[in-house]
N, C-alpha and C. Protein backbone atom coordinates (compact mmCIF):
# COMPACT_ATOMS: atom_id res chain seq x y z
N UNK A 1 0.11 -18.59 11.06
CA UNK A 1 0.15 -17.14 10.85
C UNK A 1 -1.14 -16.51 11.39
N UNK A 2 -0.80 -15.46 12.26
CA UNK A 2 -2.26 -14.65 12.79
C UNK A 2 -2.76 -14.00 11.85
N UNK A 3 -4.39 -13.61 11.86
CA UNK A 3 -4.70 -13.30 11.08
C UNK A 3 -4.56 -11.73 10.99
N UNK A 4 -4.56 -10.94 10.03
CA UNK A 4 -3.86 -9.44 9.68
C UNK A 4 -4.88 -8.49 10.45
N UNK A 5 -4.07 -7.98 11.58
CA UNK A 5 -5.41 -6.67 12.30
C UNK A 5 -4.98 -5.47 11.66
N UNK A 6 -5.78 -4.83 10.88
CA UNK A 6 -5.31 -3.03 10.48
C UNK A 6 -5.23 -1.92 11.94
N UNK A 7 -4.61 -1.24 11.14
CA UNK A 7 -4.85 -0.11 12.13
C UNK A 7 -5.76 1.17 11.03
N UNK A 8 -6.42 1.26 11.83
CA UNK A 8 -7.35 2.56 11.45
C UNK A 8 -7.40 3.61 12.53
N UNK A 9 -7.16 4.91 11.28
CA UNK A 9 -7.62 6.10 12.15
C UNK A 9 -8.90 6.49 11.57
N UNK A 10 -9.67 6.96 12.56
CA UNK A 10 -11.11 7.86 12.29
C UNK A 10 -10.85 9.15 12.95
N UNK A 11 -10.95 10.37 11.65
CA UNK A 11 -11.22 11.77 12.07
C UNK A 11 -12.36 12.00 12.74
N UNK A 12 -12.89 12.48 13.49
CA UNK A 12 -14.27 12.73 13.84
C UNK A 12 -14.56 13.63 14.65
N UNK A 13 -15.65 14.41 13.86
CA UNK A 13 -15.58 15.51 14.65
C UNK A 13 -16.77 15.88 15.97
N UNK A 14 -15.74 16.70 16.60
CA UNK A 14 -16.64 16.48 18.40
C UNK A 14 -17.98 16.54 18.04
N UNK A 15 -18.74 17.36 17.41
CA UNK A 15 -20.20 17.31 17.82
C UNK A 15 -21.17 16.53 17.29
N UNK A 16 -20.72 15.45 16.31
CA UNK A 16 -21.80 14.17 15.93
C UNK A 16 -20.71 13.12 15.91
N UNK A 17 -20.01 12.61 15.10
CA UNK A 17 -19.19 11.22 15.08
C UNK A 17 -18.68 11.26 15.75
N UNK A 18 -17.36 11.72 17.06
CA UNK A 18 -17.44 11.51 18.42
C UNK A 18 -17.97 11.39 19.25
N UNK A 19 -19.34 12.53 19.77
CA UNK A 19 -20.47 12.21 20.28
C UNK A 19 -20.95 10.55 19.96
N UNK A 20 -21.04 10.10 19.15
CA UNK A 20 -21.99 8.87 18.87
C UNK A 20 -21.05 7.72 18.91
N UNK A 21 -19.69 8.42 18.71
CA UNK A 21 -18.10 6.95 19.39
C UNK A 21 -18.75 6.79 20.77
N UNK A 22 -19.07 7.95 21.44
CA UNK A 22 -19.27 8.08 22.93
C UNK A 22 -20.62 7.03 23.23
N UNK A 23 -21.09 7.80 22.74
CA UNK A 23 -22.81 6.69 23.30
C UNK A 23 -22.87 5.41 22.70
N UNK A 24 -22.11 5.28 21.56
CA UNK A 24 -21.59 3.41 21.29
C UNK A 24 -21.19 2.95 22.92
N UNK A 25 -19.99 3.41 23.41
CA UNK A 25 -19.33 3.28 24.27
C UNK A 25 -20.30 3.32 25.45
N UNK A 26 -21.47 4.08 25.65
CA UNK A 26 -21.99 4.32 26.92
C UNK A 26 -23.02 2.95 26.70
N UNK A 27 -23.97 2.43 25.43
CA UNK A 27 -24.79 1.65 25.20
C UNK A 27 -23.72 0.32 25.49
N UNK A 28 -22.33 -0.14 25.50
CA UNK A 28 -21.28 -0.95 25.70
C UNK A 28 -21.29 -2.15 24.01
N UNK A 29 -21.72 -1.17 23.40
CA UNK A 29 -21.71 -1.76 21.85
C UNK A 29 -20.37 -1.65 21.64
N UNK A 30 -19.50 -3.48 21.34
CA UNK A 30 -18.69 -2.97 20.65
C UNK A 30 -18.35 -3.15 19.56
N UNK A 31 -16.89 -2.41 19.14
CA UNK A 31 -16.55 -1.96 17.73
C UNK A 31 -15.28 -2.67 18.12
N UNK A 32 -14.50 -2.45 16.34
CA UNK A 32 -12.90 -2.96 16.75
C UNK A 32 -12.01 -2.31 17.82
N UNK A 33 -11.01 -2.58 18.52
CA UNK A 33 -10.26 -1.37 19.29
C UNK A 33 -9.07 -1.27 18.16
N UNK A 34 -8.84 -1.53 16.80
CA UNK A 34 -7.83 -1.14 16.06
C UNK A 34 -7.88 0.22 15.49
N UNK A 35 -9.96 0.55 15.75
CA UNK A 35 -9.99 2.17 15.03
C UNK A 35 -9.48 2.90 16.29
N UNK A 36 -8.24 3.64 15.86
CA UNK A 36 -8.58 5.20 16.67
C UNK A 36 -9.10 6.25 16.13
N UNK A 37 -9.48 6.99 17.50
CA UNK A 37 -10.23 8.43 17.10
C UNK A 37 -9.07 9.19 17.33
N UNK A 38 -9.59 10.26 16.63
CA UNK A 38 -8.16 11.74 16.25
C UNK A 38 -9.60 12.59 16.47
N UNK A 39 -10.08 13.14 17.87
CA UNK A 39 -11.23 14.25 17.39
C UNK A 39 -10.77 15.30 17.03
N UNK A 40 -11.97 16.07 16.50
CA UNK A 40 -11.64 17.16 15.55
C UNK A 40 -12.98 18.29 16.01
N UNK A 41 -12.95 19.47 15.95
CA UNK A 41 -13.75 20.31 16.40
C UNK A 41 -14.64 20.26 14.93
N UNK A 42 -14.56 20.09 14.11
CA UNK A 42 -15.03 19.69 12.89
C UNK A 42 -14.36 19.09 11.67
N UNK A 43 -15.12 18.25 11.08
CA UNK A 43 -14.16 17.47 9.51
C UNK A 43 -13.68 18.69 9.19
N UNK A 44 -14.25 19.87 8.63
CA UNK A 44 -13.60 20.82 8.34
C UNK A 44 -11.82 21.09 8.45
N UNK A 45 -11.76 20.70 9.04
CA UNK A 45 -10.07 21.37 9.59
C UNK A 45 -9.69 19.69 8.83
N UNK A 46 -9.81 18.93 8.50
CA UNK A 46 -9.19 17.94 8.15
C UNK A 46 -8.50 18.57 6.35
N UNK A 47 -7.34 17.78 6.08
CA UNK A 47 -6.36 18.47 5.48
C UNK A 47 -6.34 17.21 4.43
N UNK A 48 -6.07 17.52 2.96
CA UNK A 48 -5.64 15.98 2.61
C UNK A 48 -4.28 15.54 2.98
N UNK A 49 -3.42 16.84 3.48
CA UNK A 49 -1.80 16.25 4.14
C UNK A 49 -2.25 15.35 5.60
N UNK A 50 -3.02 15.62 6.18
CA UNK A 50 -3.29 14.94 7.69
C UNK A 50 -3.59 13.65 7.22
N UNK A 51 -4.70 13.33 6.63
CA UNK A 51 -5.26 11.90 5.74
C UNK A 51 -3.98 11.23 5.13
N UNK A 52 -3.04 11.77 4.60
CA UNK A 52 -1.89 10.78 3.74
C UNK A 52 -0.74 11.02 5.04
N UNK A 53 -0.59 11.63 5.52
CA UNK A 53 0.60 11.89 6.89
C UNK A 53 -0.06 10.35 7.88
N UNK A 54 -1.20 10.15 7.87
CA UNK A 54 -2.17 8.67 8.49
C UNK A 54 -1.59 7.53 7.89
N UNK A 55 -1.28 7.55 6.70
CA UNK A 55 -0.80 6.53 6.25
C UNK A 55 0.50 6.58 5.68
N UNK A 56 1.33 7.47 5.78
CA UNK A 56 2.97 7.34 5.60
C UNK A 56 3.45 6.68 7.18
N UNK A 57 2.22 7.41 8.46
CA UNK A 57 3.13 7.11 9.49
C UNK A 57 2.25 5.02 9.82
N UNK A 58 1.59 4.86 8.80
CA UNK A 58 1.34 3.32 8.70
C UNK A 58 0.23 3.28 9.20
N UNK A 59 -0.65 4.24 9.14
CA UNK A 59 -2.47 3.19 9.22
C UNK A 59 -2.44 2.38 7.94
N UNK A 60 -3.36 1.45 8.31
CA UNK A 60 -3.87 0.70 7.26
C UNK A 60 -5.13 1.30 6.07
N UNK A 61 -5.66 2.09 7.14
CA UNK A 61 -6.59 2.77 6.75
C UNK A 61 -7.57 3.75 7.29
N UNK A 62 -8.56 4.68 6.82
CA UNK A 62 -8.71 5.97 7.61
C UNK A 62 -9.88 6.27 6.90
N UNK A 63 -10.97 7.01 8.36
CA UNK A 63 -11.58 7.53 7.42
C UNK A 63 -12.09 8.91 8.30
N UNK A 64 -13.21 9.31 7.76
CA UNK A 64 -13.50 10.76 8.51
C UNK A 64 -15.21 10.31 8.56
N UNK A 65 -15.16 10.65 9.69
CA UNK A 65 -16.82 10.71 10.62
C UNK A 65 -17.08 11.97 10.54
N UNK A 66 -18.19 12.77 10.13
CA UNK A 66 -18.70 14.09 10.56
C UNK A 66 -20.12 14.11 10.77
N UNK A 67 -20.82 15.30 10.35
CA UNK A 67 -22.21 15.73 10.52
C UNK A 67 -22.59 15.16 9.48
N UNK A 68 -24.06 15.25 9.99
CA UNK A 68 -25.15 14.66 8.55
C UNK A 68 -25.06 15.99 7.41
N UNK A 69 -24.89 15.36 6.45
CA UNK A 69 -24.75 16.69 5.32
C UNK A 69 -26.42 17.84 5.66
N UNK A 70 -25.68 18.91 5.70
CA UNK A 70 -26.60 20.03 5.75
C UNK A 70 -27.19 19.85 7.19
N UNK A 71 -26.15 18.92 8.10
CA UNK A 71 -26.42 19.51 9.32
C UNK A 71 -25.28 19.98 9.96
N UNK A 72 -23.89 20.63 9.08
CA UNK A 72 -22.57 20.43 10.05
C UNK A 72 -22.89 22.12 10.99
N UNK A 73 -22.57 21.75 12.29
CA UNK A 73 -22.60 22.89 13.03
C UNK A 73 -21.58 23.93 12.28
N UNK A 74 -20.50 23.97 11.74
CA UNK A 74 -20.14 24.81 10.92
C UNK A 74 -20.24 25.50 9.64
N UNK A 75 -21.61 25.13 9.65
CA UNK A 75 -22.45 25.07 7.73
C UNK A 75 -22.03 24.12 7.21
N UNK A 76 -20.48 24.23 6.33
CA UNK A 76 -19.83 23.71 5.55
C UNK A 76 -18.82 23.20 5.82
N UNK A 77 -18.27 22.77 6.82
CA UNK A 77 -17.33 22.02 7.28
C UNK A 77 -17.14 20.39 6.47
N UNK A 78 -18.15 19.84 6.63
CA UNK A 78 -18.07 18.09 5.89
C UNK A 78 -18.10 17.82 4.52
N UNK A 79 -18.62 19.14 4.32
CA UNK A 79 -18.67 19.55 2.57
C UNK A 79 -17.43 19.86 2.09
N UNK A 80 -16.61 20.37 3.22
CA UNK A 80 -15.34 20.31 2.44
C UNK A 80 -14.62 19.28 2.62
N UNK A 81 -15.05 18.19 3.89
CA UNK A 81 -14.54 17.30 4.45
C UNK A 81 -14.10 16.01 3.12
N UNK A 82 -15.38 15.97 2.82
CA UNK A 82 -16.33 14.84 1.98
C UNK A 82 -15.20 15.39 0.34
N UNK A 83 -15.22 16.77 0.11
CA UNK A 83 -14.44 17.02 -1.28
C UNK A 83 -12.78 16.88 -1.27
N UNK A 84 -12.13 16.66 0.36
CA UNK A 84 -10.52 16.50 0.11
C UNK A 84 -10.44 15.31 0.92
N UNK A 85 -11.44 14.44 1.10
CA UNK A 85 -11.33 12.49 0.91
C UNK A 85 -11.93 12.36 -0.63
N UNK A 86 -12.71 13.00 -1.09
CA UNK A 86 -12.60 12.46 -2.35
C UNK A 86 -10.84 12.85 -3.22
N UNK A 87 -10.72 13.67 -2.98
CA UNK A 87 -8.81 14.21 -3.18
C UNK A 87 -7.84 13.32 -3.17
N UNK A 88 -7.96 12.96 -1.42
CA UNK A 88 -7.29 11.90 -1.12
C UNK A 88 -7.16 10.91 -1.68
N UNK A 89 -8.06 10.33 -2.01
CA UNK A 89 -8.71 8.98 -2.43
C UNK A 89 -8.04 8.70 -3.86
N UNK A 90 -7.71 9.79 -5.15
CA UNK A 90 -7.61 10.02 -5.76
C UNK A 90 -5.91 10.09 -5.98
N UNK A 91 -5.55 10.47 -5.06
CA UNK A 91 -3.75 10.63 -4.44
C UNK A 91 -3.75 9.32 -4.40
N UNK A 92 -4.41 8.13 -3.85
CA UNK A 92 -3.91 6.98 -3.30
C UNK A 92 -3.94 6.24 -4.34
N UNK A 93 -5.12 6.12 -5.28
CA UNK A 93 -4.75 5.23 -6.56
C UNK A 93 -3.94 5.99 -7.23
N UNK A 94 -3.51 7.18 -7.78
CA UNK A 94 -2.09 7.35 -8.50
C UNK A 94 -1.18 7.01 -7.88
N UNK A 95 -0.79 6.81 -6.18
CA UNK A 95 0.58 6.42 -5.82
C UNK A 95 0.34 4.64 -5.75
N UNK A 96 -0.35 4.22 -5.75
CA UNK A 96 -0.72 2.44 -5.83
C UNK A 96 -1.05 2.02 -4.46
N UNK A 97 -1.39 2.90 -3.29
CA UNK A 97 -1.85 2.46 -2.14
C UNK A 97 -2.85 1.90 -2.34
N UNK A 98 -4.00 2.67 -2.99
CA UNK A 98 -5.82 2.15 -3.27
C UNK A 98 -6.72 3.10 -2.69
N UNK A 99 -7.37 4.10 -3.03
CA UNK A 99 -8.59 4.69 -2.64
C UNK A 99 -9.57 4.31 -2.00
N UNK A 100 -9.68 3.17 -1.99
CA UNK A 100 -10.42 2.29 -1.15
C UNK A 100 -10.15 2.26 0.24
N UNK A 101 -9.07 2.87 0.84
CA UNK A 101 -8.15 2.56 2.04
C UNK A 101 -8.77 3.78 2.68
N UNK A 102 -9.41 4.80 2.26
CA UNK A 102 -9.86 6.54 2.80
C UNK A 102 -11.44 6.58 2.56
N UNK A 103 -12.25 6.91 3.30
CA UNK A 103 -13.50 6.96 3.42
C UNK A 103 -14.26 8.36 4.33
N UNK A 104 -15.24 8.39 3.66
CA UNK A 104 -15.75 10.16 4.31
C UNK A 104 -17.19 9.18 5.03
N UNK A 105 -17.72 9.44 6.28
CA UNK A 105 -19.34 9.15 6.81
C UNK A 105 -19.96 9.88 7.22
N UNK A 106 -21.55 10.00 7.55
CA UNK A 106 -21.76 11.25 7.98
C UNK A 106 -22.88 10.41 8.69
N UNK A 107 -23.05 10.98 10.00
CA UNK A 107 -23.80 10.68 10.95
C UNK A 107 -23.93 11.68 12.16
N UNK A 108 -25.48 11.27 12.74
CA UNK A 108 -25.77 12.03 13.96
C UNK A 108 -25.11 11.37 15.32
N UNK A 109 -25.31 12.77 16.35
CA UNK A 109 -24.79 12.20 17.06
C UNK A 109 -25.30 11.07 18.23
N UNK A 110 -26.52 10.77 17.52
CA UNK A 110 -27.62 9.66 18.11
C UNK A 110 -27.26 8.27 17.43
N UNK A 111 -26.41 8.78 16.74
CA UNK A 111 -26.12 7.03 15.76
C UNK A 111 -24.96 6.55 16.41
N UNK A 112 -25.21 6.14 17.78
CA UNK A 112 -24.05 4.88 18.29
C UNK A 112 -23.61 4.06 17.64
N UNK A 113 -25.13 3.13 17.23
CA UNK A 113 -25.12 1.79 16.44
C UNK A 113 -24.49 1.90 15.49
N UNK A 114 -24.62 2.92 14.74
CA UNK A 114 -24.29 3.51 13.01
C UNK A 114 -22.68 3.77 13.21
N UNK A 115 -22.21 4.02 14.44
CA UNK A 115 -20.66 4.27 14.51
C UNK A 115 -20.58 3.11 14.52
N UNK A 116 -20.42 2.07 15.52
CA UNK A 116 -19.94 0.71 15.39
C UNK A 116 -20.06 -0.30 14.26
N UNK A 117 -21.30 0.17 13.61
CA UNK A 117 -21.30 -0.68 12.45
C UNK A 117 -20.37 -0.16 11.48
N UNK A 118 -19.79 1.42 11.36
CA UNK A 118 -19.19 1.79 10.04
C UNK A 118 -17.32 1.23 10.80
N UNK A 119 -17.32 1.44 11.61
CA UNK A 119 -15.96 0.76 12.38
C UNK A 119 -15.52 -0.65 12.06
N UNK A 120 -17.02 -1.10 12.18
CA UNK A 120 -16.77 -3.13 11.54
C UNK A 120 -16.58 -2.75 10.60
N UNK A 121 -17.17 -2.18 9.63
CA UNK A 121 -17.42 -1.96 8.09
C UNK A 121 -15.75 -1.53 7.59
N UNK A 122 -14.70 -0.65 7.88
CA UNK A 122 -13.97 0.18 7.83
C UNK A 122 -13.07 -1.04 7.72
N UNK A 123 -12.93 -2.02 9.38
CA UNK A 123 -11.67 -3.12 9.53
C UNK A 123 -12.14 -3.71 8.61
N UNK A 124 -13.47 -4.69 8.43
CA UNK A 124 -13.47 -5.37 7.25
C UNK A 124 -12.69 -5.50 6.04
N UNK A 125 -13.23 -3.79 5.17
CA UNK A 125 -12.86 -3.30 4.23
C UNK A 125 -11.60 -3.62 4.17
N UNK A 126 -10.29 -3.03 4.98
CA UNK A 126 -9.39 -2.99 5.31
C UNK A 126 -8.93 -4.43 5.44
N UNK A 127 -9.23 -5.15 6.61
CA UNK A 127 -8.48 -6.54 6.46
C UNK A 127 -8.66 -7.40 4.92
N UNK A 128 -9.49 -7.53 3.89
CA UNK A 128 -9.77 -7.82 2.94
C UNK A 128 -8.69 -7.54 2.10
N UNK A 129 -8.63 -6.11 2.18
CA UNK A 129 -7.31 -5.49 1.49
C UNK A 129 -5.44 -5.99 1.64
N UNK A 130 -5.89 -6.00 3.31
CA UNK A 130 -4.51 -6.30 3.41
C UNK A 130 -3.36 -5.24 3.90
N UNK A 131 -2.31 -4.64 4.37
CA UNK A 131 -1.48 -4.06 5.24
C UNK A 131 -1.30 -3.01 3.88
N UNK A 132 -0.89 -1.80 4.61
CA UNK A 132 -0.81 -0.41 3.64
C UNK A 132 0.69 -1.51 3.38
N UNK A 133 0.73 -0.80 1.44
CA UNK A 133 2.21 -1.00 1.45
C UNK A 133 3.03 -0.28 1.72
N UNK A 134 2.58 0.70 1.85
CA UNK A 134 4.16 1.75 2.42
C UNK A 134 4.28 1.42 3.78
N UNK A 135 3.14 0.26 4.93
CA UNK A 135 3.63 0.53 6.25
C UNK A 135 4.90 0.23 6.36
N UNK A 136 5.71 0.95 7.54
CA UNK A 136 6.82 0.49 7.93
C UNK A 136 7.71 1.69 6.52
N UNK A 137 7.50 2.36 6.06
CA UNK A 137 8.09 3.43 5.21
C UNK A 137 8.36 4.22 6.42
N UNK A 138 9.16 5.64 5.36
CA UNK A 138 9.49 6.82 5.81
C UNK A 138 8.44 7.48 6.63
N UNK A 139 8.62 8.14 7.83
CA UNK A 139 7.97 8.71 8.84
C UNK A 139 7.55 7.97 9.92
N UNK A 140 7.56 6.36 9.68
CA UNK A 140 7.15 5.49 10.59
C UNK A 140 7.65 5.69 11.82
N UNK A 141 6.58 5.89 12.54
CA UNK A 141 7.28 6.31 14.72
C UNK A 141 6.52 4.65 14.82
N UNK A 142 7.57 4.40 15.78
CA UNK A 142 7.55 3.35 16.07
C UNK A 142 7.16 3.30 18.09
């Protein structure tokens, strides 16, 4: 039996945690290729329906990259980011997925290294855990 690869999505928004996916990528540091990026003009616009719509359509797991707190180019964008993954998180242990599966980070956009390491960190987490149970549920695009 192979061993279990997750799929992860990472929100991240263009002007620090994409930026710093990028210069991972330009320094040729790598990370898993199971995370995808979903950029975002900021965490801000992230929804707790977008975060659980991630895992009805079968991530394993997800998290959101933004600005360093009290640096989001939108003031308050990650501040709200950071309060509807804590939401989320909260949705997932009442339905029996696990809160553990949704994660908020905050980084500059000089932290290459700091992206690739939270990417290992993320599959880790995730393969430990084991396959969402709802994958392969309702909404699944195949």
């Amino acid at each position: 039996m192979s061993e279990f690869e997750p799929e992860i999505i990472a929100f991240c928004c263009h002007y620090c945690a994409y930026t710093a996916a990028d210069l991972a990528g330009s320094m040729r540091i790598n990370y898993p290729p199971n995370v995808k990026i979903v950029k975002l003009l900021c965490t801000g616009k992230v929804d707790v329906l977008y975060l659980l719509k991630a895992f009805q359509a079968g991530a394993d797991g997800v998290y959101v990259a933004g600005c360093l707190e009290g640096e989001c180019h939108f003031l308050e964008g990650n501040l709200r980011a950071k309060k509807r993954v804590e939401r989320t998180k909260m949705i997932l242990e009442e339905i029996g997925i696990g809160g553990e599966r949704v994660e908020m980070y905050n980084l500059s956009a000089a932290e290459g290294i700091r992206f690739a390491e939270i990417a290992k960190e993320m599959t880790e987490r995730i393969r430990n855990l084991g396959p969402n149970p709802i994958k392969g549920g309702v909404g699944r695009k195949e």
